[in-house]
PDB file of N, CA and C in Angstrom:
ATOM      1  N   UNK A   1     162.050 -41.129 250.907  1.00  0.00           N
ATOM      2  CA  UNK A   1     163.124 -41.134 251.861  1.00  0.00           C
ATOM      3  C   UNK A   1     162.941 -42.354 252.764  1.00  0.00           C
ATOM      4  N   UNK A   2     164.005 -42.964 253.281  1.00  0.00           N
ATOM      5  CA  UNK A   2     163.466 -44.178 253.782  1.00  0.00           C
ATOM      6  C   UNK A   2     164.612 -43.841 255.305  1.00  0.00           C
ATOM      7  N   UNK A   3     163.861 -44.146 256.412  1.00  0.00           N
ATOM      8  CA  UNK A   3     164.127 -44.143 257.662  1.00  0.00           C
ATOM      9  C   UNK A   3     164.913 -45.604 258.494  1.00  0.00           C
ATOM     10  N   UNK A   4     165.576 -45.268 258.537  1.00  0.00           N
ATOM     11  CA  UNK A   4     166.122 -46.525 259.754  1.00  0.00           C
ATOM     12  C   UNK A   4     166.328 -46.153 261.257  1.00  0.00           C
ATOM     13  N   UNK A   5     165.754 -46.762 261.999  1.00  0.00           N
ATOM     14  CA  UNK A   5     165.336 -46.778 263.573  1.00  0.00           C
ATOM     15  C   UNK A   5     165.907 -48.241 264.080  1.00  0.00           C
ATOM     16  N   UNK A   6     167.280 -47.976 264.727  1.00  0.00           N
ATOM     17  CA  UNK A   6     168.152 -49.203 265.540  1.00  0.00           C
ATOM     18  C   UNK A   6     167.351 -48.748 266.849  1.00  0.00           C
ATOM     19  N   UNK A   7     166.732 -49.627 267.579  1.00  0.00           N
ATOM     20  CA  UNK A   7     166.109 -49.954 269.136  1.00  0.00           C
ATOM     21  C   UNK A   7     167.282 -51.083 269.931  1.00  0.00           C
ATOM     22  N   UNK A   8     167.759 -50.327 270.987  1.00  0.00           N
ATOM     23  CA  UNK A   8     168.442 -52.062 271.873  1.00  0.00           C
ATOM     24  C   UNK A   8     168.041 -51.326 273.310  1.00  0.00           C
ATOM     25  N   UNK A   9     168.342 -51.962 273.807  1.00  0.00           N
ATOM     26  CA  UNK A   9     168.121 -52.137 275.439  1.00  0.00           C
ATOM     27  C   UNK A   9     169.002 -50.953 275.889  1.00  0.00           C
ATOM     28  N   UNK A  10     168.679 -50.052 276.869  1.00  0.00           N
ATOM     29  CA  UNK A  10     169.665 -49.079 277.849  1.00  0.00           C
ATOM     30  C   UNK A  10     170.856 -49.795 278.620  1.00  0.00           C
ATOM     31  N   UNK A  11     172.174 -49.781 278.319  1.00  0.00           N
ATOM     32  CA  UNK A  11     172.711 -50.010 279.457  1.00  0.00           C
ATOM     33  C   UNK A  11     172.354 -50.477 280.907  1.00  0.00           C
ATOM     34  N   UNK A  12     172.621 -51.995 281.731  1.00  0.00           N
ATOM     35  CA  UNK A  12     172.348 -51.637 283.007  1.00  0.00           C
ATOM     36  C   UNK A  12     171.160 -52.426 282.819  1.00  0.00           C
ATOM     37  N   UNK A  13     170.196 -52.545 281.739  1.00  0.00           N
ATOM     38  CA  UNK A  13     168.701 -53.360 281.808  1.00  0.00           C
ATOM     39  C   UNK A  13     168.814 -54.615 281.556  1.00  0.00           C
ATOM     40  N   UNK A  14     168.428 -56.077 281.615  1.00  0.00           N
ATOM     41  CA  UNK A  14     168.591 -57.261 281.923  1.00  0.00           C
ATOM     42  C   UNK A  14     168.455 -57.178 280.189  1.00  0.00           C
ATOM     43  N   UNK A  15     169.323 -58.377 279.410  1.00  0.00           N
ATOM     44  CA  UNK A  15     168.469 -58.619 278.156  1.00  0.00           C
ATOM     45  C   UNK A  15     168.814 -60.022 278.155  1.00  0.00           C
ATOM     46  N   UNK A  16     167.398 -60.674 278.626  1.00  0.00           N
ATOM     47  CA  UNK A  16     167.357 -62.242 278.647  1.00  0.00           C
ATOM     48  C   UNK A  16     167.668 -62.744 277.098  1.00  0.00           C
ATOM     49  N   UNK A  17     167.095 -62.068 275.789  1.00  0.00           N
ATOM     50  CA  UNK A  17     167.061 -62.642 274.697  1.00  0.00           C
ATOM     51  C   UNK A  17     168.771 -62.593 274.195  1.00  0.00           C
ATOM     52  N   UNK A  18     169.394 -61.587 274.736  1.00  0.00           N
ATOM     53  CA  UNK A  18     170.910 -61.652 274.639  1.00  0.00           C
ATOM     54  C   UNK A  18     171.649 -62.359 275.303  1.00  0.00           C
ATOM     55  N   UNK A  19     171.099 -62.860 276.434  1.00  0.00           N
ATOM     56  CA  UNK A  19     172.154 -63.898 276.979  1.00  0.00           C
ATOM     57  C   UNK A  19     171.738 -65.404 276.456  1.00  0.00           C
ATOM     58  N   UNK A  20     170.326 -65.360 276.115  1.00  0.00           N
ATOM     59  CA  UNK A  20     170.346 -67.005 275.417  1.00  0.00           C
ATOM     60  C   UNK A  20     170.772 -67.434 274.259  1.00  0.00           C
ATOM     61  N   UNK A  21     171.272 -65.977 273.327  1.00  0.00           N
ATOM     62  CA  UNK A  21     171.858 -65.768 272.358  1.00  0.00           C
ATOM     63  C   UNK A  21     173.410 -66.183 272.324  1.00  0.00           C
ATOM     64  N   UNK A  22     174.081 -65.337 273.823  1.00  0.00           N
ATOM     65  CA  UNK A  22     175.014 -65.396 273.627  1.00  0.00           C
ATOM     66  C   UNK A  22     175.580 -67.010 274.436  1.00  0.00           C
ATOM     67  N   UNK A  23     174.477 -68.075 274.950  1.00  0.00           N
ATOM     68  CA  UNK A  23     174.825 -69.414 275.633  1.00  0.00           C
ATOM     69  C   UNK A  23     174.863 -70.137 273.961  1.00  0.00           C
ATOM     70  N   UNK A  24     174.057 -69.884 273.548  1.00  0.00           N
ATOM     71  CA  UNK A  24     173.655 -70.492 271.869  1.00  0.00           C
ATOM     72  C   UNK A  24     175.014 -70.337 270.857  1.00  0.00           C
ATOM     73  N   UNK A  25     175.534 -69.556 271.077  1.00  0.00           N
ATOM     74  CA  UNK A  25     177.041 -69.475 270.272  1.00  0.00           C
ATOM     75  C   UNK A  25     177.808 -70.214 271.205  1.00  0.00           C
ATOM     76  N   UNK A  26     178.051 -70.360 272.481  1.00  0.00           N
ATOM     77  CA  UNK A  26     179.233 -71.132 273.034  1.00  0.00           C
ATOM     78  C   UNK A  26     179.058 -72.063 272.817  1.00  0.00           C
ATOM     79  N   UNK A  27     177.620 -72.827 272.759  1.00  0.00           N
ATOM     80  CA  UNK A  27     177.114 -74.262 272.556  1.00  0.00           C
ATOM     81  C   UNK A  27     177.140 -74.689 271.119  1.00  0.00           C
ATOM     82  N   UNK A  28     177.280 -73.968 270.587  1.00  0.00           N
ATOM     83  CA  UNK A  28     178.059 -74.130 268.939  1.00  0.00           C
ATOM     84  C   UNK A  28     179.452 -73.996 268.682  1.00  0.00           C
ATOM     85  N   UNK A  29     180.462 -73.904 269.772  1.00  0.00           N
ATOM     86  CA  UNK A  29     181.795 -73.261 269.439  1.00  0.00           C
ATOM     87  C   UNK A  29     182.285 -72.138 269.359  1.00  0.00           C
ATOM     88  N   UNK A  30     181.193 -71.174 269.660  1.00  0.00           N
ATOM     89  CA  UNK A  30     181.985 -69.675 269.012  1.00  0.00           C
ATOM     90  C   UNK A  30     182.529 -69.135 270.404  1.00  0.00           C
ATOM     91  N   UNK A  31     184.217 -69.370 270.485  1.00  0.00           N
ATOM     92  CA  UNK A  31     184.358 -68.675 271.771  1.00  0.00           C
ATOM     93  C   UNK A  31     185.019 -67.804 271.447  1.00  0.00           C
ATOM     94  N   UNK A  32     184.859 -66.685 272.633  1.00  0.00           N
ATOM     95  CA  UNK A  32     185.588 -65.234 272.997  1.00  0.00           C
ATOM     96  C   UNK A  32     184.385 -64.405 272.481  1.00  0.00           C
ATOM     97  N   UNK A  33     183.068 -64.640 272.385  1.00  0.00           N
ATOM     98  CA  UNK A  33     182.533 -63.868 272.577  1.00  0.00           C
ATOM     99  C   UNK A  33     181.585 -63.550 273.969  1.00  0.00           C
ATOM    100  N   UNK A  34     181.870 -62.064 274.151  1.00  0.00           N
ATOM    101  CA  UNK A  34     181.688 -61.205 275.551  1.00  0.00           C
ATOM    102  C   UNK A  34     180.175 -61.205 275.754  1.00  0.00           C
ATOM    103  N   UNK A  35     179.380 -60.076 276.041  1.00  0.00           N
ATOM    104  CA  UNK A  35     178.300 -60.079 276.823  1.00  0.00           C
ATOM    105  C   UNK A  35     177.288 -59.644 275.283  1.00  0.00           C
ATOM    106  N   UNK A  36     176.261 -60.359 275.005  1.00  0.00           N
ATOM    107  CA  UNK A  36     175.555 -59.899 274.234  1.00  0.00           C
ATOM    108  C   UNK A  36     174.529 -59.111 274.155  1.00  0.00           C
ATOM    109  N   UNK A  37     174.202 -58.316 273.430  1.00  0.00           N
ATOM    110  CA  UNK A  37     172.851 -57.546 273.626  1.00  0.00           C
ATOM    111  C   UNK A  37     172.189 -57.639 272.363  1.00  0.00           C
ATOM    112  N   UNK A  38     170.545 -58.090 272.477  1.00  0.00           N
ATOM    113  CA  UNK A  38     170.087 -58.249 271.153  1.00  0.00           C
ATOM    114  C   UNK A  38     169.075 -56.382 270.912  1.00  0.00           C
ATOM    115  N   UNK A  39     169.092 -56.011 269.924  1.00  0.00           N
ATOM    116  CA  UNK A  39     167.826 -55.222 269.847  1.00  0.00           C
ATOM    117  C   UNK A  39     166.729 -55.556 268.525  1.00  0.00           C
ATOM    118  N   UNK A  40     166.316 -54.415 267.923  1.00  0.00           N
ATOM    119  CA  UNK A  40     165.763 -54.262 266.452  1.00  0.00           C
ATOM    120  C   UNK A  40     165.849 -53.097 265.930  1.00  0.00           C
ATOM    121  N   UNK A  41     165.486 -53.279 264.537  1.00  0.00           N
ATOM    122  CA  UNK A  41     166.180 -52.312 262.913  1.00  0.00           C
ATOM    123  C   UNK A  41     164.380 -52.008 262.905  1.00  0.00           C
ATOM    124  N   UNK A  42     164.200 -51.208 262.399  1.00  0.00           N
ATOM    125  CA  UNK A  42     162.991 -50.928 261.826  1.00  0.00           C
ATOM    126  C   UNK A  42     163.297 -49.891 260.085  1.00  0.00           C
ATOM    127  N   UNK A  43     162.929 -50.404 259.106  1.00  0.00           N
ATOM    128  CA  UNK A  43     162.934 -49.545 258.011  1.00  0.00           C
ATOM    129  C   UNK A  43     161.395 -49.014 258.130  1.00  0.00           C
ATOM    130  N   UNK A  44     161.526 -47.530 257.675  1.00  0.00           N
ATOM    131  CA  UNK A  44     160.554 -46.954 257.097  1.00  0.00           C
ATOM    132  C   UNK A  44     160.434 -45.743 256.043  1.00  0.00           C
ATOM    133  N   UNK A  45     159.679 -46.776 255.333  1.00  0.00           N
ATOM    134  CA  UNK A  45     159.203 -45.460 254.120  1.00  0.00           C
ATOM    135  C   UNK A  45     158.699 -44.220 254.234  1.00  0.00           C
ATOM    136  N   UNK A  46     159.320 -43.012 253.924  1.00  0.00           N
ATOM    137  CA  UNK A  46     158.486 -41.888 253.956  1.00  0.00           C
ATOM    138  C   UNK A  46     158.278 -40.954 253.053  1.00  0.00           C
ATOM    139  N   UNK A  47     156.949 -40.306 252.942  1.00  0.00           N
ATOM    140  CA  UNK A  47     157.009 -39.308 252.066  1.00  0.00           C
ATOM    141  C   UNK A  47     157.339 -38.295 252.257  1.00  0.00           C
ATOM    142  N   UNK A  48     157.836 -37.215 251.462  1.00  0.00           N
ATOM    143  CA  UNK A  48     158.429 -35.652 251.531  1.00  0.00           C
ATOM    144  C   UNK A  48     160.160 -36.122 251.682  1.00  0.00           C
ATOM    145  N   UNK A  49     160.550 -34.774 250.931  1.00  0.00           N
ATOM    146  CA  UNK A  49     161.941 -34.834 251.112  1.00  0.00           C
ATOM    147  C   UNK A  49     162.509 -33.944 252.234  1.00  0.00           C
ATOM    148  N   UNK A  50     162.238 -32.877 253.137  1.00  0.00           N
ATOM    149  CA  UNK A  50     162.749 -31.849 254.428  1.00  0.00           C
ATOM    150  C   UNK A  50     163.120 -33.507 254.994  1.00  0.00           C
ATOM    151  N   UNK A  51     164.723 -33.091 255.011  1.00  0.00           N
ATOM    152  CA  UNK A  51     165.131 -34.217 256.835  1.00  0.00           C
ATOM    153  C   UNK A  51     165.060 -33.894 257.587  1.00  0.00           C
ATOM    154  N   UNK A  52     164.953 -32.621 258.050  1.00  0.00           N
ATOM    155  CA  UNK A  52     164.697 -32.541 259.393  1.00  0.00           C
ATOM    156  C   UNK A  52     163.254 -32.650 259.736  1.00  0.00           C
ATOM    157  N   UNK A  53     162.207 -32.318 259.167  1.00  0.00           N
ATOM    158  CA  UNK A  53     161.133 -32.678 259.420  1.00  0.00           C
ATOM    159  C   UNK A  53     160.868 -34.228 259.349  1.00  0.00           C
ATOM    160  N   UNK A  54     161.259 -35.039 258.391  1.00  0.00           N
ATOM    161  CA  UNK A  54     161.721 -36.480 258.461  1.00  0.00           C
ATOM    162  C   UNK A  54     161.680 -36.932 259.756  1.00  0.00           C
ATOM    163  N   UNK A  55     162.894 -36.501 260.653  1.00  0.00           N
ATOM    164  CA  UNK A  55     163.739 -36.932 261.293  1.00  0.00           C
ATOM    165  C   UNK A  55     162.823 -36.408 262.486  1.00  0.00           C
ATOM    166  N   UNK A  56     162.075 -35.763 262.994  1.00  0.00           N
ATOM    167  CA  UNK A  56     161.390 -35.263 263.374  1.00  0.00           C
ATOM    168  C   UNK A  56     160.118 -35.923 263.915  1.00  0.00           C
ATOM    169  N   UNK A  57     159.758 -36.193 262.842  1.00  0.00           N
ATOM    170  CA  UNK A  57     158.590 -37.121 262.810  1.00  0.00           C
ATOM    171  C   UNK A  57     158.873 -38.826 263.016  1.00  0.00           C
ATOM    172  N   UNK A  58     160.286 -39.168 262.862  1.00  0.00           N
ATOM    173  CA  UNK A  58     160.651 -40.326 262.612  1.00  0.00           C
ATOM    174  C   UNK A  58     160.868 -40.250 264.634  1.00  0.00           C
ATOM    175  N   UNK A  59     161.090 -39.365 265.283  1.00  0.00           N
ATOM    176  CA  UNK A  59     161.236 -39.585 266.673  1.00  0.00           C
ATOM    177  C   UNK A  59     160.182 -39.462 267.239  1.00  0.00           C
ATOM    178  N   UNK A  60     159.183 -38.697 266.770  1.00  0.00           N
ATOM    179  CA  UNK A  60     158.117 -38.745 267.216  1.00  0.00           C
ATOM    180  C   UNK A  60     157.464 -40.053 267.351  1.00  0.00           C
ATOM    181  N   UNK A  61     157.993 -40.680 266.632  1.00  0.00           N
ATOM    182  CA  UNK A  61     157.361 -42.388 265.986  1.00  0.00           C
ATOM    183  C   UNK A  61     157.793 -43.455 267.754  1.00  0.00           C
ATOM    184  N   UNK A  62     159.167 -42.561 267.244  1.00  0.00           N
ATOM    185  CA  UNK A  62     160.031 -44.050 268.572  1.00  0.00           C
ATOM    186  C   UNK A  62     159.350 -43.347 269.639  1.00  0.00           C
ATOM    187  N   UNK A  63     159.489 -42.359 270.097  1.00  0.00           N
ATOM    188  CA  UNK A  63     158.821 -42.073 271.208  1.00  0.00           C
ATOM    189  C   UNK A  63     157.381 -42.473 271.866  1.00  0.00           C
ATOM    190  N   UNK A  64     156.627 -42.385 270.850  1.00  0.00           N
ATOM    191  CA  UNK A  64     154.917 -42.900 271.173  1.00  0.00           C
ATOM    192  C   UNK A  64     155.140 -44.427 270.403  1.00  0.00           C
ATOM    193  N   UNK A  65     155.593 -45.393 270.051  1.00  0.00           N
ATOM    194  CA  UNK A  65     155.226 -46.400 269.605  1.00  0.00           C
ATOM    195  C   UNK A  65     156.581 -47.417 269.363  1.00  0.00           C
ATOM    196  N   UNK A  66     157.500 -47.033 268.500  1.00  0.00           N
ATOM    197  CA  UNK A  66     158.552 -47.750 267.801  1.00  0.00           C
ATOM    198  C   UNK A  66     159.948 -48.065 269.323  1.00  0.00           C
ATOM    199  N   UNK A  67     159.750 -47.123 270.391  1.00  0.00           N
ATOM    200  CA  UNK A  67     160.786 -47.562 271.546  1.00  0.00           C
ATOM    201  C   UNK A  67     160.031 -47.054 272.786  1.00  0.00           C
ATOM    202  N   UNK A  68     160.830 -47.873 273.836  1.00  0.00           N
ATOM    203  CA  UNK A  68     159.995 -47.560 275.308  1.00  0.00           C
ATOM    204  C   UNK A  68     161.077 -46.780 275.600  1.00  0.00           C
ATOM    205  N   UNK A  69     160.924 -45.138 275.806  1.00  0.00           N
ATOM    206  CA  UNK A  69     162.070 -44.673 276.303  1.00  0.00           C
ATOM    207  C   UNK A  69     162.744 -45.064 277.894  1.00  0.00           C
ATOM    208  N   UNK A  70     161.638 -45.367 278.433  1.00  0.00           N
ATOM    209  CA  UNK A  70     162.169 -45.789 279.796  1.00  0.00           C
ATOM    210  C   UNK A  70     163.522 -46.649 279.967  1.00  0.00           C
ATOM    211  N   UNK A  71     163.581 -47.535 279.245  1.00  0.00           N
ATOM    212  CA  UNK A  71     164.008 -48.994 279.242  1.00  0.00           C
ATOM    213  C   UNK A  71     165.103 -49.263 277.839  1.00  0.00           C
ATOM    214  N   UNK A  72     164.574 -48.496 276.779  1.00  0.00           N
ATOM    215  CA  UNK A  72     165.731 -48.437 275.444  1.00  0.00           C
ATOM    216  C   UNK A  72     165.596 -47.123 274.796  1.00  0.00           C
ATOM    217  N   UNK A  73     167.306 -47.688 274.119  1.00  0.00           N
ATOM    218  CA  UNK A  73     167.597 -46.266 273.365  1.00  0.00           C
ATOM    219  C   UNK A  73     167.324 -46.325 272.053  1.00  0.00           C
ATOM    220  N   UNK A  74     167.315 -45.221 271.091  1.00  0.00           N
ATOM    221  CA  UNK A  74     167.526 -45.486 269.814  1.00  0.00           C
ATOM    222  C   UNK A  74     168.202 -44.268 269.216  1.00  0.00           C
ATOM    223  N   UNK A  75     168.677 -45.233 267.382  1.00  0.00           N
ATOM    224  CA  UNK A  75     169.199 -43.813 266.934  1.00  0.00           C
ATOM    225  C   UNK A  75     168.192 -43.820 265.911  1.00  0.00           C
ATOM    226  N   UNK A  76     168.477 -42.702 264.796  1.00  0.00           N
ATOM    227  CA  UNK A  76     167.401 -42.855 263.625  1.00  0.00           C
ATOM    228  C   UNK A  76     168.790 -41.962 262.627  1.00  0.00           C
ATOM    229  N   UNK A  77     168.586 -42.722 261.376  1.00  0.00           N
ATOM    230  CA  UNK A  77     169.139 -42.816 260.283  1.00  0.00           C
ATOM    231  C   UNK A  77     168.814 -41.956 259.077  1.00  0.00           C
ATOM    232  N   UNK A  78     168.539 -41.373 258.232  1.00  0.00           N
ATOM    233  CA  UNK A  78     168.046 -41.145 257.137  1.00  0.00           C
ATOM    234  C   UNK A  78     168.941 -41.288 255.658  1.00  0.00           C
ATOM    235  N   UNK A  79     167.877 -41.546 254.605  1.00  0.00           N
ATOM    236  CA  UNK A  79     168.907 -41.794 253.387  1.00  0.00           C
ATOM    237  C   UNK A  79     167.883 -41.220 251.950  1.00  0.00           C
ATOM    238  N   UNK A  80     168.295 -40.840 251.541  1.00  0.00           N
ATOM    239  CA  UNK A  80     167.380 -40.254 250.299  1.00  0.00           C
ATOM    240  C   UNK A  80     166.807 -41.550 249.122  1.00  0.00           C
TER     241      UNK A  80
END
């Protein structure tokens, strides 16, 4: 079963790497784009097929290691 974990920033929290992102497209031409926010994808492999135990364990992950809950959100994905 393989896991996907999207991490971005909470609403409201500064994201310096998104705004130099989003100066880096105007300075190339790309206009009309609004306020950017960058995050990260994480794939992971897992063994056993239960999703909810999956899914389970896959938050357990973001919580102690894969996201800072303080500061970002995440979702988590699953796919057989």
């Amino acid at each position: 079963m393989k896991a996907r974990v999207h991490v971005r920033l909470k609403d409201g929290v500064l994201d310096p790497q998104g705004a130099a992102i989003g100066r880096a497209l105007a300075q190339l031409g790309f206009a009309g784009v609004g306020e950017v926010r960058q995050g990260k994808m994480i794939e992971l492999q897992l063994d056993g097929t239960d999703r909810a135990e999956a899914e389970a364990r896959v938050r357990a992950m973001c919580e102690q290691l894969l996201a800072n809950p303080v500061i970002e959100t995440y979702t988590v994905s699953l796919e057989d």
